[in-house]
Protein backbone atom coordinates (compact mmCIF):
# COMPACT_ATOMS: atom_id res chain seq x y z
CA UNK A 1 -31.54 9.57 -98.86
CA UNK A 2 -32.58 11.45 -96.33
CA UNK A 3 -34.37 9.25 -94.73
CA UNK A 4 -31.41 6.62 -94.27
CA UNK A 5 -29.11 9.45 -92.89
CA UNK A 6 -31.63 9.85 -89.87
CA UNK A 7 -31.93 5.98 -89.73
CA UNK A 8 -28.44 5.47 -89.54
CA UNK A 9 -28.05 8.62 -87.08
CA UNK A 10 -30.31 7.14 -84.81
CA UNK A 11 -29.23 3.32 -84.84
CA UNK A 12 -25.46 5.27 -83.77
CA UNK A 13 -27.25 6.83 -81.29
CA UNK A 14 -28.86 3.75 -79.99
CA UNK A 15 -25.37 1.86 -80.21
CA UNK A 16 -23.91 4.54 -78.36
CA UNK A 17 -26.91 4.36 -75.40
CA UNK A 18 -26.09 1.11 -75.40
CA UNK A 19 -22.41 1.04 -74.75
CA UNK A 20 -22.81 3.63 -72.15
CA UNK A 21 -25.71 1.11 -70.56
CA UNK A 22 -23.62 -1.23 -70.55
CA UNK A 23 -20.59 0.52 -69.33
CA UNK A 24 -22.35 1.93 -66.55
CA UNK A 25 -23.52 -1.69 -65.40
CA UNK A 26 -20.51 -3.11 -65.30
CA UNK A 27 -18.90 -0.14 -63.25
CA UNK A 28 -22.23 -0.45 -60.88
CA UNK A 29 -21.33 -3.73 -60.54
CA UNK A 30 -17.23 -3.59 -59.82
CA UNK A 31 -18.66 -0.68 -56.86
CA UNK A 32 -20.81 -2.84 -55.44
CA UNK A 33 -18.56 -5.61 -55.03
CA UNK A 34 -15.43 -3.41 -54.11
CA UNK A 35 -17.87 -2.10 -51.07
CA UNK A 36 -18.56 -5.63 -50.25
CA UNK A 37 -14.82 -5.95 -50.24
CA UNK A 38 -13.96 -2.96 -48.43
CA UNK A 39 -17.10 -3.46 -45.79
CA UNK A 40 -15.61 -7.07 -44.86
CA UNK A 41 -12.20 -5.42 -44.65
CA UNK A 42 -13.38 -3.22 -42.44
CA UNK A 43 -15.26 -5.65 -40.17
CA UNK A 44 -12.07 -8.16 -39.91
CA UNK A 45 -10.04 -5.04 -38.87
CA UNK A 46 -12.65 -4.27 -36.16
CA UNK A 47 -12.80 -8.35 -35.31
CA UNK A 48 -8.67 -8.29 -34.80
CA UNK A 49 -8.60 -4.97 -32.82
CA UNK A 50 -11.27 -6.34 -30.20
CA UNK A 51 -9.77 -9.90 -29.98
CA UNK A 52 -6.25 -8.26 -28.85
CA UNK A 53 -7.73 -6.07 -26.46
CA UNK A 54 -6.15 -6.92 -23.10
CA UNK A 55 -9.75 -6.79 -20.87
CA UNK A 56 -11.33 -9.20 -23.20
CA UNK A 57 -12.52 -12.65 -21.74
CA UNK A 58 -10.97 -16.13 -22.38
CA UNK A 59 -13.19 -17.26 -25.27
CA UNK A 60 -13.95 -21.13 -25.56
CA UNK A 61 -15.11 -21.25 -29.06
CA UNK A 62 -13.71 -18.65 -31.09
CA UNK A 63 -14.61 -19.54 -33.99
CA UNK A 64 -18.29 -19.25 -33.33
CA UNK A 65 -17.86 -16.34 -31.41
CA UNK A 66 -15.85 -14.59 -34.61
CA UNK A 67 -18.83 -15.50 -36.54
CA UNK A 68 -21.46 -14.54 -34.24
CA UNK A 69 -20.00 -11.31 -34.51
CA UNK A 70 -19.41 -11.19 -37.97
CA UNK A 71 -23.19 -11.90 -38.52
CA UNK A 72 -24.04 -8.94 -36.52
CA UNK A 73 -22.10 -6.31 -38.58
CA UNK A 74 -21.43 -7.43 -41.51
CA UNK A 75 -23.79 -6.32 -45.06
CA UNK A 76 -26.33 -8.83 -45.02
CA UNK A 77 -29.27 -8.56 -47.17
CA UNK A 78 -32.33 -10.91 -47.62
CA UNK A 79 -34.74 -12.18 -49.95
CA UNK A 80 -38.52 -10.45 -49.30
CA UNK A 81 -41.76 -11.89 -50.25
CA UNK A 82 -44.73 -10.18 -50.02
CA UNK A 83 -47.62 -12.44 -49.71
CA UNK A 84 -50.10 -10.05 -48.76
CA UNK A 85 -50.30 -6.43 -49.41
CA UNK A 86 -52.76 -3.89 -49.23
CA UNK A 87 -53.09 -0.54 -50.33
CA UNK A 88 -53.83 2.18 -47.89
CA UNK A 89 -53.25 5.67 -46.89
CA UNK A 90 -49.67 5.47 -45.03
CA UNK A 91 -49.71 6.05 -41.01
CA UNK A 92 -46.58 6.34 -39.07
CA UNK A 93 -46.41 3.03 -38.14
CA UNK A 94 -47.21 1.54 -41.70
CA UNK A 95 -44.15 3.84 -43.03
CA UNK A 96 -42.29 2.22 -40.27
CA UNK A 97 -42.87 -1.09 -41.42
CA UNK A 98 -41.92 0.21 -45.21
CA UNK A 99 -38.50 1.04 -44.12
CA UNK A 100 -38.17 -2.31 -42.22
CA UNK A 101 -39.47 -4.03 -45.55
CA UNK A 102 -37.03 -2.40 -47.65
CA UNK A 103 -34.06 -2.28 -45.09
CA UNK A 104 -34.67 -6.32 -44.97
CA UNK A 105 -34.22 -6.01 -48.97
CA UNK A 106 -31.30 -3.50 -48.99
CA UNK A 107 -29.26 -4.98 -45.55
CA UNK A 108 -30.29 -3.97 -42.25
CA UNK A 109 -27.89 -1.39 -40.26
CA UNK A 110 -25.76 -3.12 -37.96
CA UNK A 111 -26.32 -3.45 -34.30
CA UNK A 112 -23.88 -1.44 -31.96
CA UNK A 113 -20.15 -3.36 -31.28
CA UNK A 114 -20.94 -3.17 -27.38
CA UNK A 115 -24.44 -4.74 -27.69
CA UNK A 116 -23.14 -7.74 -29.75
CA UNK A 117 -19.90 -8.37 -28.45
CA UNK A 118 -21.87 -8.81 -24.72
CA UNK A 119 -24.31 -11.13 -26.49
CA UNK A 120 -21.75 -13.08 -27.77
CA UNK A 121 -19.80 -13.78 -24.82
CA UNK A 122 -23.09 -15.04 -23.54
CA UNK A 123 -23.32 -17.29 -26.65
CA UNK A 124 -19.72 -18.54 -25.76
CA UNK A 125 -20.89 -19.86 -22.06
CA UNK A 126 -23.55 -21.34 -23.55
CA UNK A 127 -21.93 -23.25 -26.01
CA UNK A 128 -19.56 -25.41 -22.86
CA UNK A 129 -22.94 -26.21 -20.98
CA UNK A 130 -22.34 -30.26 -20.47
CA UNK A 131 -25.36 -31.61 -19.04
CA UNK A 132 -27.30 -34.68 -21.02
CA UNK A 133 -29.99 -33.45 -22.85
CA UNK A 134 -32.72 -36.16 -24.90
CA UNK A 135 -35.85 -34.88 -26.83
CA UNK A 136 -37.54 -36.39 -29.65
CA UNK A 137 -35.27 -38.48 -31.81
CA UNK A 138 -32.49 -36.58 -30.50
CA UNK A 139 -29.67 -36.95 -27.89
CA UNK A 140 -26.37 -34.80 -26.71
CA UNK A 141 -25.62 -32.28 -24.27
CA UNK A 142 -27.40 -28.94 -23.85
CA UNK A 143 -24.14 -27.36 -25.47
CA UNK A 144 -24.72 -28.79 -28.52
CA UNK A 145 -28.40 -28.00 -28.31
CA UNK A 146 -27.63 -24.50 -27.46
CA UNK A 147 -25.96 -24.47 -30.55
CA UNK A 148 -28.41 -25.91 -32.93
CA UNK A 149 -31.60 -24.36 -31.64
CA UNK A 150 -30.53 -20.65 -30.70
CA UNK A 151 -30.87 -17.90 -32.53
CA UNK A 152 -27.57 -16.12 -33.41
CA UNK A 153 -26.23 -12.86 -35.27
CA UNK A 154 -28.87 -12.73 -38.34
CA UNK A 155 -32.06 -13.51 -37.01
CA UNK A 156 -31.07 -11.65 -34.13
CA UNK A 157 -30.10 -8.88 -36.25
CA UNK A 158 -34.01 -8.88 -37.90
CA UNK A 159 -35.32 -9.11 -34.01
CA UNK A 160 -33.12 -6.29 -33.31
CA UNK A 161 -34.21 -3.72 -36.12
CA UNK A 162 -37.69 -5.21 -36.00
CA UNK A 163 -37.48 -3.51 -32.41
CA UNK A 164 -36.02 -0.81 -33.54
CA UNK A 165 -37.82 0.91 -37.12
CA UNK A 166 -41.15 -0.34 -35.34
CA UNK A 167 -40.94 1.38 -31.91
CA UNK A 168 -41.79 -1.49 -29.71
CA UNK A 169 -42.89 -1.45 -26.39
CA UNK A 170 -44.48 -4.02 -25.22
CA UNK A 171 -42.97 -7.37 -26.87
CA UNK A 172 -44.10 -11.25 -26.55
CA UNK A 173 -41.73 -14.05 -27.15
CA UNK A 174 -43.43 -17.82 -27.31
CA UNK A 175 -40.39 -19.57 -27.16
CA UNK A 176 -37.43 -18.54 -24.82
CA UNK A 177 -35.20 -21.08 -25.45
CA UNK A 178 -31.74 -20.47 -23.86
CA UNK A 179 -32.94 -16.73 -23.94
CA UNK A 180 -30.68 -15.85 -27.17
CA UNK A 181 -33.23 -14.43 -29.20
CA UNK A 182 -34.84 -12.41 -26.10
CA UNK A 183 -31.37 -10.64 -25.72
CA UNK A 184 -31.28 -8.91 -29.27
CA UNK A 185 -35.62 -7.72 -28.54
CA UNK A 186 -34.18 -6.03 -24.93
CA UNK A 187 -31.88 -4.86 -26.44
CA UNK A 188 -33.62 -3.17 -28.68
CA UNK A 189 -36.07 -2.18 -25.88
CA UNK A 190 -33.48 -0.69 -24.12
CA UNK A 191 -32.53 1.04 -27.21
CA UNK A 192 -36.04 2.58 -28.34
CA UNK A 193 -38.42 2.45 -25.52
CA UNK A 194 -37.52 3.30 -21.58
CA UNK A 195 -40.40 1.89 -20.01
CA UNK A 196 -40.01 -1.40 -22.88
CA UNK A 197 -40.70 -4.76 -21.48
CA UNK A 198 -41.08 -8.19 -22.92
CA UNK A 199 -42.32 -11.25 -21.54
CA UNK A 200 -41.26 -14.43 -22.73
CA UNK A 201 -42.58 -18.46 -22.48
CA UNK A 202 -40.86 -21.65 -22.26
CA UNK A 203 -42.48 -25.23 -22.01
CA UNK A 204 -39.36 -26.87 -21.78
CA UNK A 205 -36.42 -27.70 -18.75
CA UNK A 206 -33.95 -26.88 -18.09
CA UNK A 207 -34.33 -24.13 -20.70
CA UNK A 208 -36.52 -22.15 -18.81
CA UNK A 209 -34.44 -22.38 -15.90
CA UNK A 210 -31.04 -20.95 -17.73
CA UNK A 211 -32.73 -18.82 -19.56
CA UNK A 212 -34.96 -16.81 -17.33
CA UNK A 213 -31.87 -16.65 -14.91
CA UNK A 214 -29.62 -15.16 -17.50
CA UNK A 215 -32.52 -12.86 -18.81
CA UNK A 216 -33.26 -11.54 -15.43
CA UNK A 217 -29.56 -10.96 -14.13
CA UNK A 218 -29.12 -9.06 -17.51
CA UNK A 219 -32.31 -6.74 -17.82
CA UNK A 220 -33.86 -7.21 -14.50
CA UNK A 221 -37.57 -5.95 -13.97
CA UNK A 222 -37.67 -5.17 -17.67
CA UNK A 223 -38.58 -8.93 -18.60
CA UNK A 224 -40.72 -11.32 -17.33
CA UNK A 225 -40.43 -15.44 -18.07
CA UNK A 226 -43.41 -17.83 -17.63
CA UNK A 227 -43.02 -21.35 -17.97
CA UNK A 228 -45.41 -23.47 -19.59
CA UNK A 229 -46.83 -24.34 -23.01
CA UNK A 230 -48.47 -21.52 -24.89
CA UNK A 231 -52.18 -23.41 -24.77
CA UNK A 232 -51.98 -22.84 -21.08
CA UNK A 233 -49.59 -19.99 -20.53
CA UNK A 234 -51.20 -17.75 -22.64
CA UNK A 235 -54.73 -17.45 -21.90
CA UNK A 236 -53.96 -15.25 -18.51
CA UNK A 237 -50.54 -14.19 -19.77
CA UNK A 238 -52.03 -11.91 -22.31
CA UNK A 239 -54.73 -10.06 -20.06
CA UNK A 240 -51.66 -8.82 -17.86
CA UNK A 241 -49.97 -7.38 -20.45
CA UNK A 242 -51.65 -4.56 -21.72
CA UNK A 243 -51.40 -3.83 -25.48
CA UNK A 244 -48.67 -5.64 -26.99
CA UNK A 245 -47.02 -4.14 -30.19
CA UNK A 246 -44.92 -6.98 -31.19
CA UNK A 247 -44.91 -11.18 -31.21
CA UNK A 248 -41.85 -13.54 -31.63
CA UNK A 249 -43.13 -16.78 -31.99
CA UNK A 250 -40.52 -19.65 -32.32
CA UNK A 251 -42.38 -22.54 -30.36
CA UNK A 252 -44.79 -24.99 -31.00
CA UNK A 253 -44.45 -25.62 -34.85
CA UNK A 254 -47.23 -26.85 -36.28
CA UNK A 255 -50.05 -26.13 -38.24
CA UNK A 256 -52.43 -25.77 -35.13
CA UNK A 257 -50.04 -24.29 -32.87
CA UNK A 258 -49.55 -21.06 -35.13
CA UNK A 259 -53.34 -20.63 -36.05
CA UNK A 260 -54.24 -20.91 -32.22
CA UNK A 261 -51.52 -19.06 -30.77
CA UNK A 262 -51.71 -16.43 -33.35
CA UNK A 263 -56.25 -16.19 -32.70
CA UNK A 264 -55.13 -16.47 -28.64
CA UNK A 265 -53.67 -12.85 -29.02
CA UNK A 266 -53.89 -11.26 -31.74
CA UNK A 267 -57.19 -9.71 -29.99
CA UNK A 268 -54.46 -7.80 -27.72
CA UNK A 269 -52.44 -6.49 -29.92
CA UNK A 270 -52.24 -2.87 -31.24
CA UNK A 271 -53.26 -1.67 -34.79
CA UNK A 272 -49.70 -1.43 -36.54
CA UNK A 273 -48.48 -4.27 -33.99
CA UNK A 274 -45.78 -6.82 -36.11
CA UNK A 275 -45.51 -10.27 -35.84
CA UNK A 276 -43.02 -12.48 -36.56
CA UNK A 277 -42.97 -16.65 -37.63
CA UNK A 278 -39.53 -18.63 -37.12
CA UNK A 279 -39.71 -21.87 -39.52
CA UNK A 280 -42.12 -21.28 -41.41
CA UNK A 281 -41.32 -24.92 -43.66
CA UNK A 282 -39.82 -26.31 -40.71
CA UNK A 283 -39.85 -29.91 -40.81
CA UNK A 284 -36.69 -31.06 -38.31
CA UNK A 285 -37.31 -34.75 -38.34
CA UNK A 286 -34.79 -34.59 -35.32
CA UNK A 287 -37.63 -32.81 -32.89
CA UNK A 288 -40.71 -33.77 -34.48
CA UNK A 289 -42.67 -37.15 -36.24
CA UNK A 290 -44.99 -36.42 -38.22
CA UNK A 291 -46.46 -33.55 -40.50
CA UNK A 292 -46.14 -30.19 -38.97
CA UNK A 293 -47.37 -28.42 -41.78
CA UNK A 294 -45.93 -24.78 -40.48
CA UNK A 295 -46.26 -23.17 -43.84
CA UNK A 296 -50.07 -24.39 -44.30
CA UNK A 297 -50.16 -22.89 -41.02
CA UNK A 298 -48.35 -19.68 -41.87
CA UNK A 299 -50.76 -18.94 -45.02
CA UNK A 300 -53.69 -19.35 -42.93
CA UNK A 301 -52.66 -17.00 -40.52
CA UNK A 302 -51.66 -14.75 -43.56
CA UNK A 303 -55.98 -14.57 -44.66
CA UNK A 304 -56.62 -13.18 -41.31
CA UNK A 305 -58.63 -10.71 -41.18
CA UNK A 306 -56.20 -8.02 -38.85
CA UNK A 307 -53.40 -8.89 -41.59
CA UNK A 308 -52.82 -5.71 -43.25
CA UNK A 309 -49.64 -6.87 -44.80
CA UNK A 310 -46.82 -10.01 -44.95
CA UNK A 311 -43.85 -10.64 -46.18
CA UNK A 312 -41.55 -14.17 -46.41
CA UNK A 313 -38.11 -13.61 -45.33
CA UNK A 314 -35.16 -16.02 -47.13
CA UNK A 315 -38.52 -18.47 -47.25
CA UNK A 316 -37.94 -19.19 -43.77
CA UNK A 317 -39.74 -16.27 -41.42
CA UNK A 318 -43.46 -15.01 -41.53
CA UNK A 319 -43.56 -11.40 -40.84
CA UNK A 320 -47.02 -9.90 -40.53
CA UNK A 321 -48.26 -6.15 -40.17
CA UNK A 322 -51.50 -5.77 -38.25
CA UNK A 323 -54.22 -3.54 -39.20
């Protein structure tokens, strides 16, 4: 007898655990998406205010401006892979690179209204450039191919904090582009490190040309752009440059460009130094024929031997911790 009365005395009490359990989850769950609520509240309400300000600039595409924005402020968390991790005694950098890890996971802070709003009116002269562009299989105007191959509010947001939680200061960017992605790393610099500087490469015209134009009226002495591809830029670029703590690389996407551009300098970079891979699966049968094979690439970069750790961001960026 007495033994059912505990029986059924516990089974109440593990009915009871569970309702609360389950009580609790669904309240966790109502907060979190009330926050989400309230946070995108409070982003449209800072959206209106600047659009209505009287000093703002005619905008051409508001639209993508709004988002660009939007991207830049708004909760945004992402999907983290490690692929490689190992265990060590924690220095400061690789407790930097734990916050960055689990700030990627949890939604990276925001980058400041001022920084992004200037960005993004950059963005929005971009986006009317006319001229003819042709590459590959592809054909339009360099407007359109601003907008298809930039990077905008949330990879520039990961560039930004990458800059940021790791201390950068000396960057490399293989792949200037229209100089988008270069904007959120100085940024950053300008941000974290006083004497920061990044140099940047570009194979292709007239990329280079708007870009390092735009780059250097913005941040002056504090970036440098080389033009060239990176089997040719690099060799000399690197032994100029001092240590470098971090690596964009967004060019060349293949198999054998990431495995040789990564070997060409990861011999200069410092221990705790962060790389990071755009596209790793890329495949864009619009700018390449053929196999690129980026994420065969991307592993076999992973299994070298500086690689202390590496995550896989969304499945689409490589980011490596040096030893």
């Amino acid at each position: 007898m007495f033994a059912f009365l505990a029986v059924k005395r516990l089974s109440t009490t593990i009915k009871g655990n569970l309702k609360n359990l389950a009580r609790r989850s669904v309240e966790l769950v109502v907060e979190h998406a009330e926050k989400r609520l309230r946070d995108r509240h409070n982003v449209d309400l800072v959206l209106s205010a600047a659009l209505r300000e009287r000093d703002t600039p005619t905008i051409c595409h508001p639209v993508a401006y709004v988002e660009f924005l939007r991207s830049c402020l708004e909760h945004t968390a992402h999907s983290v892979i490690e692929v490689r991790t190992e265990a060590d005694n924690l220095d400061s950098a690789a407790k930097r690179f734990a916050t960055l890890v689990d700030e990627l996971r949890s939604g990276l802070p925001a980058i400041e209204f001022s920084v992004v709003q200037e960005i993004a009116l950059i963005a929005d002269r971009n986006r009317v450039l006319s001229d003819s562009m042709e590459v590959a299989q592809w054909a339009g105007d360099l407007g359109l191919h601003f907008g298809i191959c930039s990077s905008f509010g949330k990879k520039g947001r990961i560039l930004f904090n990458i800059v940021r939680f790791m201390r950068s200061e000396r960057c490399l960017e293989l792949g200037t582009a229209y100089g988008m992605s270069a904007l959120f790393i100085l940024a950053a610099l300008k941000r974290t490190a006083k004497a920061g500087h990044l140099a940047t490469v570009e194979a292709l015209e007239p990329q280079f040309s708007i870009g390092a134009s735009m780059l250097k009226h913005q941040y002056g002495e504090s970036v440098s752009s080389h033009l060239g591809r990176t089997n040719t830029v690099l060799p000399e670029l690197v032994k100029s440059l001092g240590k470098i703590d971090f690596m964009f690389h967004d060019c060349g996407h293949s198999r054998e460009d990431y495995i040789r551009d990564f070997e060409q300098v990861s011999g200069f970079m410092t221990q705790g130094a962060v790389v990071l891979f755009d596209d790793i699966r890329w495949g864009d049968p619009r700018w390449f024929t053929g196999e690129s094979r980026t994420y065969s690439g991307w592993r076999a970069v992973v299994s070298h031997p500086r690689v202390k750790r590496a995550v896989e961001i969304d499945g689409l960026l490589g980011l490596l911790f040096l030893r």
